[in-house]
PDB file of N, CA and C in Angstrom:
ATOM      1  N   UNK A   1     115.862 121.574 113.670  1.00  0.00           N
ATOM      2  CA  UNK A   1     116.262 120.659 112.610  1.00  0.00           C
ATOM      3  C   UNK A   1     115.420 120.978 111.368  1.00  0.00           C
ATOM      4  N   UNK A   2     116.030 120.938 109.968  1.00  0.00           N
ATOM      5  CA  UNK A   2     115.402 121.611 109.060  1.00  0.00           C
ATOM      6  C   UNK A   2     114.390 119.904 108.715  1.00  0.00           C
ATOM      7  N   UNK A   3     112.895 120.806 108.282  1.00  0.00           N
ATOM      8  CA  UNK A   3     112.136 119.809 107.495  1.00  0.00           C
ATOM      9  C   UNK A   3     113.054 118.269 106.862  1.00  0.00           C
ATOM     10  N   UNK A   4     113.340 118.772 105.472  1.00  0.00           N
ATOM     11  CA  UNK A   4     113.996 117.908 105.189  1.00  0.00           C
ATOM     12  C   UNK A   4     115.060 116.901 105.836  1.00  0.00           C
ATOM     13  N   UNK A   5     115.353 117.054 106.894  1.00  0.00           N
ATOM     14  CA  UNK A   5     116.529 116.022 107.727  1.00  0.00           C
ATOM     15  C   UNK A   5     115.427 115.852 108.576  1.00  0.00           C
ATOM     16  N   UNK A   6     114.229 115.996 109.119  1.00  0.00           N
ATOM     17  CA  UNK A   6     113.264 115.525 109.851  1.00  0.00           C
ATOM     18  C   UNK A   6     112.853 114.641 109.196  1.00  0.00           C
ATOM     19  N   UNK A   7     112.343 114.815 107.827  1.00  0.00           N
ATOM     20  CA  UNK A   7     111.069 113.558 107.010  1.00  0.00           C
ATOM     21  C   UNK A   7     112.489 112.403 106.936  1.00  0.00           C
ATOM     22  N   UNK A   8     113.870 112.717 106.896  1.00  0.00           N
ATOM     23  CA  UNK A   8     114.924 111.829 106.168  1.00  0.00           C
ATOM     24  C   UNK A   8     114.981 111.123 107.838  1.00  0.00           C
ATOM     25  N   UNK A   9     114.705 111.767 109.037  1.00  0.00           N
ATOM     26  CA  UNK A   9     115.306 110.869 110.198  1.00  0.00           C
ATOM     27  C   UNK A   9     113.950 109.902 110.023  1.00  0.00           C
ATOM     28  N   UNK A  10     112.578 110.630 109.730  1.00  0.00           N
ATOM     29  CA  UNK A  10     111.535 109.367 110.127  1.00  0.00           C
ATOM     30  C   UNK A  10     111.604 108.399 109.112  1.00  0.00           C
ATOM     31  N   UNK A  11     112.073 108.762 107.903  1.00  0.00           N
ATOM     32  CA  UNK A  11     112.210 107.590 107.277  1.00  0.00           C
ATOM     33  C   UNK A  11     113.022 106.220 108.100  1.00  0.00           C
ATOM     34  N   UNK A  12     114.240 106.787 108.268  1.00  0.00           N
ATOM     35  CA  UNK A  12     115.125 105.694 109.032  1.00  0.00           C
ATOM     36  C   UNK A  12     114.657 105.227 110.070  1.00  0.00           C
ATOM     37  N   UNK A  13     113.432 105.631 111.250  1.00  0.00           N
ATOM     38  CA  UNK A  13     113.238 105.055 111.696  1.00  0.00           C
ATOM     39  C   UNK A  13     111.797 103.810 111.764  1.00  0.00           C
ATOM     40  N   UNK A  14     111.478 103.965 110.237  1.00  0.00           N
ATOM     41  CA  UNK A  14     110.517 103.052 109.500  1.00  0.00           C
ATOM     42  C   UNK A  14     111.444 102.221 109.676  1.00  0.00           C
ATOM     43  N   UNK A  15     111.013 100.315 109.655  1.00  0.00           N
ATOM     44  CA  UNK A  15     111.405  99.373 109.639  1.00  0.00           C
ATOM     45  C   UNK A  15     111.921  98.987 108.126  1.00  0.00           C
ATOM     46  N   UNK A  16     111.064  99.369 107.166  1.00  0.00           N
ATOM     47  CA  UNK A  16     111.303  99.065 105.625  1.00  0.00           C
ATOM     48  C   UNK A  16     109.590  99.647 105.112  1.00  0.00           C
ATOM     49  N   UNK A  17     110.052 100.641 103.775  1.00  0.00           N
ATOM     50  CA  UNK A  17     108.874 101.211 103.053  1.00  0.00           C
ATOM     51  C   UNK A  17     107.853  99.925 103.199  1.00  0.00           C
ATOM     52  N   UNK A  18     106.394 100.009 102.973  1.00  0.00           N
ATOM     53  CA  UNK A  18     105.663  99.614 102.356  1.00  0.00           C
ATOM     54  C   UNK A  18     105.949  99.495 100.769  1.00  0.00           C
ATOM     55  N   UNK A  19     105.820  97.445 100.194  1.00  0.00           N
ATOM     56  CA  UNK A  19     106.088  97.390  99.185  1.00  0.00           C
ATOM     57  C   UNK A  19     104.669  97.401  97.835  1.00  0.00           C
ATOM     58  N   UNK A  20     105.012  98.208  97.116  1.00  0.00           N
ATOM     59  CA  UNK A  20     103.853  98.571  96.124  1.00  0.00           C
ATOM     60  C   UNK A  20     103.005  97.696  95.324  1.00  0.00           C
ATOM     61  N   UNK A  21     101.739  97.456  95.757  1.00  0.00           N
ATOM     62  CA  UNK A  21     101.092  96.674  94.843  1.00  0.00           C
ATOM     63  C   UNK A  21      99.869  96.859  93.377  1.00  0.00           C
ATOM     64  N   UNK A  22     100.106  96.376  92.383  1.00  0.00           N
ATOM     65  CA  UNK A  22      99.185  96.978  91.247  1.00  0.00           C
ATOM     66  C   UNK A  22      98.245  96.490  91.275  1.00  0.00           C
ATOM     67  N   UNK A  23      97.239  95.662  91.868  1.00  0.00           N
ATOM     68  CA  UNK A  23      96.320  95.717  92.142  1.00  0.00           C
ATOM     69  C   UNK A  23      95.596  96.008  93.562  1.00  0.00           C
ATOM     70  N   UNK A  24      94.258  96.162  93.572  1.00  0.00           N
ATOM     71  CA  UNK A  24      93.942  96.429  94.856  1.00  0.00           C
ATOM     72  C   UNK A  24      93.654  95.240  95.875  1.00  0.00           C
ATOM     73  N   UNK A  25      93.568  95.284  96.941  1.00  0.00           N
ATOM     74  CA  UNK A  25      93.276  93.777  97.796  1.00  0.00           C
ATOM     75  C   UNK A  25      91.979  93.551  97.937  1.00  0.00           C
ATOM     76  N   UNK A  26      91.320  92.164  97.789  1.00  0.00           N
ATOM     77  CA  UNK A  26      90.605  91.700  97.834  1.00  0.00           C
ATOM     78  C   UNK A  26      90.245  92.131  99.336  1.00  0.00           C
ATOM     79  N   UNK A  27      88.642  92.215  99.779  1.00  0.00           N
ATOM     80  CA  UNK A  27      88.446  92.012 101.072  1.00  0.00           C
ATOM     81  C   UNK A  27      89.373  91.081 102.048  1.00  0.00           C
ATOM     82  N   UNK A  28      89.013  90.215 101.750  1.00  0.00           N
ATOM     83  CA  UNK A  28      89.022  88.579 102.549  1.00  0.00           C
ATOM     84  C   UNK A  28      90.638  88.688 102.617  1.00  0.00           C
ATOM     85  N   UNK A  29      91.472  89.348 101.409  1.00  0.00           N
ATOM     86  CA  UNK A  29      93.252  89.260 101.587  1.00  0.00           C
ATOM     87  C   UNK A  29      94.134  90.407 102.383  1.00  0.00           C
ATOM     88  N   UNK A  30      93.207  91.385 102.933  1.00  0.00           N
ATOM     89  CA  UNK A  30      93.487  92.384 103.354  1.00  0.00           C
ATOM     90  C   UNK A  30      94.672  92.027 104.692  1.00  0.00           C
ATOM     91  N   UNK A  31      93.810  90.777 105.617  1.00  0.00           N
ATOM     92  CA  UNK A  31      94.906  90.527 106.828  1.00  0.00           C
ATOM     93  C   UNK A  31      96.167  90.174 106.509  1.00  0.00           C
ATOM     94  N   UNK A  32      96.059  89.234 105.347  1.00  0.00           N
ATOM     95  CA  UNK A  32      97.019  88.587 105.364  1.00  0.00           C
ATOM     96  C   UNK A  32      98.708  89.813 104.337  1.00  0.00           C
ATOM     97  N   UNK A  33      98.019  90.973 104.390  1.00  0.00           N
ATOM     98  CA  UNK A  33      98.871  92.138 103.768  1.00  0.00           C
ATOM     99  C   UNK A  33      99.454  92.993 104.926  1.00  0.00           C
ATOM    100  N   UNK A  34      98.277  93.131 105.755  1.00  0.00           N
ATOM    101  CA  UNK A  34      98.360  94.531 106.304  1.00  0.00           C
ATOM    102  C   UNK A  34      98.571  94.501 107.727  1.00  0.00           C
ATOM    103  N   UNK A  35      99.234  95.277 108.875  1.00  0.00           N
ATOM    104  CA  UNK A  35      99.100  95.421 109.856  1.00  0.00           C
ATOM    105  C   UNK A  35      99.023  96.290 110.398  1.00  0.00           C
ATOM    106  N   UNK A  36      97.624  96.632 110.809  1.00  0.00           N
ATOM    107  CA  UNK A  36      96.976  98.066 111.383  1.00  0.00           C
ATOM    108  C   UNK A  36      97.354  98.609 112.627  1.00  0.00           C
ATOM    109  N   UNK A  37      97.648  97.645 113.165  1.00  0.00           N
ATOM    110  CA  UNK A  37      98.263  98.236 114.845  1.00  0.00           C
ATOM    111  C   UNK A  37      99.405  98.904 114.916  1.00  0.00           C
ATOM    112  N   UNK A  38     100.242  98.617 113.500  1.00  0.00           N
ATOM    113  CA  UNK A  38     101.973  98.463 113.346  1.00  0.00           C
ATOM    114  C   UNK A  38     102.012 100.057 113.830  1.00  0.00           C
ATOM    115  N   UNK A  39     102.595 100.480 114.952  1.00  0.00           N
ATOM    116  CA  UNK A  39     103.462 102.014 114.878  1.00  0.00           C
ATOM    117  C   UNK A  39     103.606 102.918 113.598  1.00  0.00           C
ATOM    118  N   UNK A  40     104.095 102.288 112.832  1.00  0.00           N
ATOM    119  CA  UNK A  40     104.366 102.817 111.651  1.00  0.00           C
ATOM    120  C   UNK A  40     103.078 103.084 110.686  1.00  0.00           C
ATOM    121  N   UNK A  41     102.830 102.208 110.646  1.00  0.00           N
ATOM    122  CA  UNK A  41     101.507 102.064 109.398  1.00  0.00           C
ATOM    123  C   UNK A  41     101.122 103.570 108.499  1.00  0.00           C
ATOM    124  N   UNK A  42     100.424 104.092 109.658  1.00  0.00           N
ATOM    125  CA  UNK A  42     100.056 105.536 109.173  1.00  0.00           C
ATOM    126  C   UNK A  42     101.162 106.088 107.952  1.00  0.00           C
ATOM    127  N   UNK A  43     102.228 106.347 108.932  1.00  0.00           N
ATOM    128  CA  UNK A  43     103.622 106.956 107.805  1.00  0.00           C
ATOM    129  C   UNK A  43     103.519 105.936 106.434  1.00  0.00           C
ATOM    130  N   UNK A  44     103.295 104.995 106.386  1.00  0.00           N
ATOM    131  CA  UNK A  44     103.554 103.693 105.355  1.00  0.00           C
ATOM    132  C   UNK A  44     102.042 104.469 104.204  1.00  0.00           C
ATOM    133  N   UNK A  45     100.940 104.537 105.279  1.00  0.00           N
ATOM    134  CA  UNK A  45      99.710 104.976 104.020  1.00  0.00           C
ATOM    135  C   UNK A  45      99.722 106.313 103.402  1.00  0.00           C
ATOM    136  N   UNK A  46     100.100 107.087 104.032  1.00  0.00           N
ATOM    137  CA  UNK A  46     100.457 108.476 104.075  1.00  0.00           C
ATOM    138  C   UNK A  46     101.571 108.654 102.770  1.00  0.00           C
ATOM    139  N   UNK A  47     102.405 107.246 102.459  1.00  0.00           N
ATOM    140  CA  UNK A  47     103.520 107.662 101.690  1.00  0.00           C
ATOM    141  C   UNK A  47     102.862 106.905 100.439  1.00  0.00           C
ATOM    142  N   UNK A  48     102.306 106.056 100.419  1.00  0.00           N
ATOM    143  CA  UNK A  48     101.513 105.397  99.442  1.00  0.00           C
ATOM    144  C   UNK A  48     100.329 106.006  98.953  1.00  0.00           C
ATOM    145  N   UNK A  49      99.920 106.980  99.724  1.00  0.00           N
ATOM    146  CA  UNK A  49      99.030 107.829  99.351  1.00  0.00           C
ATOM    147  C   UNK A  49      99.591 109.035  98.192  1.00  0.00           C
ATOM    148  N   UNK A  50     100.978 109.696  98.409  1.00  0.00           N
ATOM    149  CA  UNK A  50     101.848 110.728  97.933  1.00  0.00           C
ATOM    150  C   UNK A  50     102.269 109.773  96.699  1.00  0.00           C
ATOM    151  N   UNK A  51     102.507 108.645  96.321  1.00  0.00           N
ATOM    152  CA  UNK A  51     102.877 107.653  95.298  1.00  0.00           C
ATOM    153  C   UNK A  51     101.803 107.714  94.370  1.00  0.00           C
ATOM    154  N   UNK A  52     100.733 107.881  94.945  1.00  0.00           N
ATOM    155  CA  UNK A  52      99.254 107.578  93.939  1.00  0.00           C
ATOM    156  C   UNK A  52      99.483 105.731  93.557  1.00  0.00           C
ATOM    157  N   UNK A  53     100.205 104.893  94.865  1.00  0.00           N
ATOM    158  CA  UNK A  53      99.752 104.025  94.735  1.00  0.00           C
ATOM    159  C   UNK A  53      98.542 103.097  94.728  1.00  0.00           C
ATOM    160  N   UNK A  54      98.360 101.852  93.707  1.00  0.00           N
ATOM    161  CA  UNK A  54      96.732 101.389  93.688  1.00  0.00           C
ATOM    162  C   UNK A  54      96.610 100.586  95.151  1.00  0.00           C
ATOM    163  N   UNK A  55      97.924  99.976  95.533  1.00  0.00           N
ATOM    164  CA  UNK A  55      97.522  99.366  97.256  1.00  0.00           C
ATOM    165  C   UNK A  55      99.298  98.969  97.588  1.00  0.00           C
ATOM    166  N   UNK A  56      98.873  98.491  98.570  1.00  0.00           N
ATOM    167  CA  UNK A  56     100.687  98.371  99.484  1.00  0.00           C
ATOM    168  C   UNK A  56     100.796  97.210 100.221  1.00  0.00           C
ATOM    169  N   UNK A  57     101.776  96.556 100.347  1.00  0.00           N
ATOM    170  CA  UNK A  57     101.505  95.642 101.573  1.00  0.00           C
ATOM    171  C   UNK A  57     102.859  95.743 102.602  1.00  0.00           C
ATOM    172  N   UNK A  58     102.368  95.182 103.960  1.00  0.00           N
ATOM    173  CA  UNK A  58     103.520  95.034 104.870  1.00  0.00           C
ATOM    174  C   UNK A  58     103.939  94.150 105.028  1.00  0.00           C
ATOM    175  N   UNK A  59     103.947  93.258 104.226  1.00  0.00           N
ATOM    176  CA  UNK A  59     104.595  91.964 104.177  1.00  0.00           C
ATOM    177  C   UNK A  59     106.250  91.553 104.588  1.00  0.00           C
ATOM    178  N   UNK A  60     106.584  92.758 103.829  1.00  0.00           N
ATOM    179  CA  UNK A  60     108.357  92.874 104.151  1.00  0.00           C
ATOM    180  C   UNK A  60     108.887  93.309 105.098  1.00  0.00           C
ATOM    181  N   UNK A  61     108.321  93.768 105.789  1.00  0.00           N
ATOM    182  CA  UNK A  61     108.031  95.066 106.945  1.00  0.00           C
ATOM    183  C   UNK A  61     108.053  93.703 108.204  1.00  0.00           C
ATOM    184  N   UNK A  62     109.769  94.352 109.175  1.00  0.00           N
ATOM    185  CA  UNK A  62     110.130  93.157 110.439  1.00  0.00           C
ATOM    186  C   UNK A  62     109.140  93.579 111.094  1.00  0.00           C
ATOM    187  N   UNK A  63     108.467  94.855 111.260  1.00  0.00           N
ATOM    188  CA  UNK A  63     107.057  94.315 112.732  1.00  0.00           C
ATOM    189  C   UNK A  63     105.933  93.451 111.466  1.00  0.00           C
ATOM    190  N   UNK A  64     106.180  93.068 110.828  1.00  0.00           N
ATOM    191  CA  UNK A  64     105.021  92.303 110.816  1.00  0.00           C
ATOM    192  C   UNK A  64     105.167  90.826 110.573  1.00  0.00           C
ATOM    193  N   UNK A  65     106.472  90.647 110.495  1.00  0.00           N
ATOM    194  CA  UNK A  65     106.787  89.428 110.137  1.00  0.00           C
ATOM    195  C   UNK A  65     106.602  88.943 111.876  1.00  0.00           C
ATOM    196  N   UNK A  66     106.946  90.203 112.740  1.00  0.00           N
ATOM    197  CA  UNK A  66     106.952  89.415 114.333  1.00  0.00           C
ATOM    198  C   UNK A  66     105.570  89.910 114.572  1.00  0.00           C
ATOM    199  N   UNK A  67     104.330  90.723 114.296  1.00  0.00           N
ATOM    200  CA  UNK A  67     102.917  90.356 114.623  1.00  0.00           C
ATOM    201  C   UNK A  67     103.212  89.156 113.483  1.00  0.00           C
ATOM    202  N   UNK A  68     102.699  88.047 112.573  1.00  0.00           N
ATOM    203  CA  UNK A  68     102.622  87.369 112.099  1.00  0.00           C
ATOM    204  C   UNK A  68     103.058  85.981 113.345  1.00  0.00           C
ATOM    205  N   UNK A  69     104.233  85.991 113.608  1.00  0.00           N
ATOM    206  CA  UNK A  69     104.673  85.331 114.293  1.00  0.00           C
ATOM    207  C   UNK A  69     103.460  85.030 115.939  1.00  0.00           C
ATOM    208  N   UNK A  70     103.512  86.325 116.433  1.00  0.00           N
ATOM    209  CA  UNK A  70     103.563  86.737 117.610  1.00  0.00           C
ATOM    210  C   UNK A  70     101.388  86.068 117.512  1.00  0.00           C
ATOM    211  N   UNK A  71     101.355  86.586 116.406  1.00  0.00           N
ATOM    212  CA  UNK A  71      99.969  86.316 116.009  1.00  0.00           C
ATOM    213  C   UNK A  71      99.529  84.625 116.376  1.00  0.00           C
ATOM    214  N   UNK A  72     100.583  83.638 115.504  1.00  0.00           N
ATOM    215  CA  UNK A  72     100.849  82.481 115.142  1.00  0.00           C
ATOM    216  C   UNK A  72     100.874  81.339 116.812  1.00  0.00           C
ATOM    217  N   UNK A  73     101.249  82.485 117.373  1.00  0.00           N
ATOM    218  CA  UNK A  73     102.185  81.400 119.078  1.00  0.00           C
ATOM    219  C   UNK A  73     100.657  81.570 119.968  1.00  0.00           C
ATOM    220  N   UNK A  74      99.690  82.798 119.366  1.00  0.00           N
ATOM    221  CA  UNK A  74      98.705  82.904 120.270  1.00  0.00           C
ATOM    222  C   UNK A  74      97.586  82.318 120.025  1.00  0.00           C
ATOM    223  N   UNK A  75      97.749  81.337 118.620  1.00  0.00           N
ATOM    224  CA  UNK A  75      96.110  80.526 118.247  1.00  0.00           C
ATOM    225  C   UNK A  75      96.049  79.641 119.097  1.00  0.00           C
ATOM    226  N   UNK A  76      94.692  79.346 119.493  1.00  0.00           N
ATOM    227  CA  UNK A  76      94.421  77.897 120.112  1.00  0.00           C
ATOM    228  C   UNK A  76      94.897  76.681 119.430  1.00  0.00           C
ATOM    229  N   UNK A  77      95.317  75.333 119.851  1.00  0.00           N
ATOM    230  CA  UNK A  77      95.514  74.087 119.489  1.00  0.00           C
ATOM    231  C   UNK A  77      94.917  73.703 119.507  1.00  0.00           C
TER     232      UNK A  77
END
């Protein structure tokens, strides 16, 4: 399979780009952006890196809306 239809299949199987942010994240706001465990992630910094973006978040991004969730069902009461 040529390069180009390789980088075009992994795109599709990203959930949704990382969306671009103009400033950088505060320490303390970093969790509430990012999800490091996510499968994807790497590909997400890797492409934000090639952007010469200033920072990114996964906010929009469905695995993180379900770690968020998944996060949410596991706090103590």
């Amino acid at each position: 399979m040529p390069a180009k239809r390789i980088r075009r299949f992994e795109t599709l199987l990203m959930p949704s780009p990382a969306k671009e942010l103009q400033k950088e994240l505060r320490y303390g706001n970093v969790d509430v952006h990012r999800y490091f465990d996510c499968p994807h992630y790497q590909k997400c910094l890797e492409e934000a890196g090639k952007k010469y973006w200033v920072s990114f978040s996964c906010r929009n991004c469905p695995e993180f809306r379900k770690y968020k969730k998944m996060q949410g069902a596991t706090k103590p009461r």
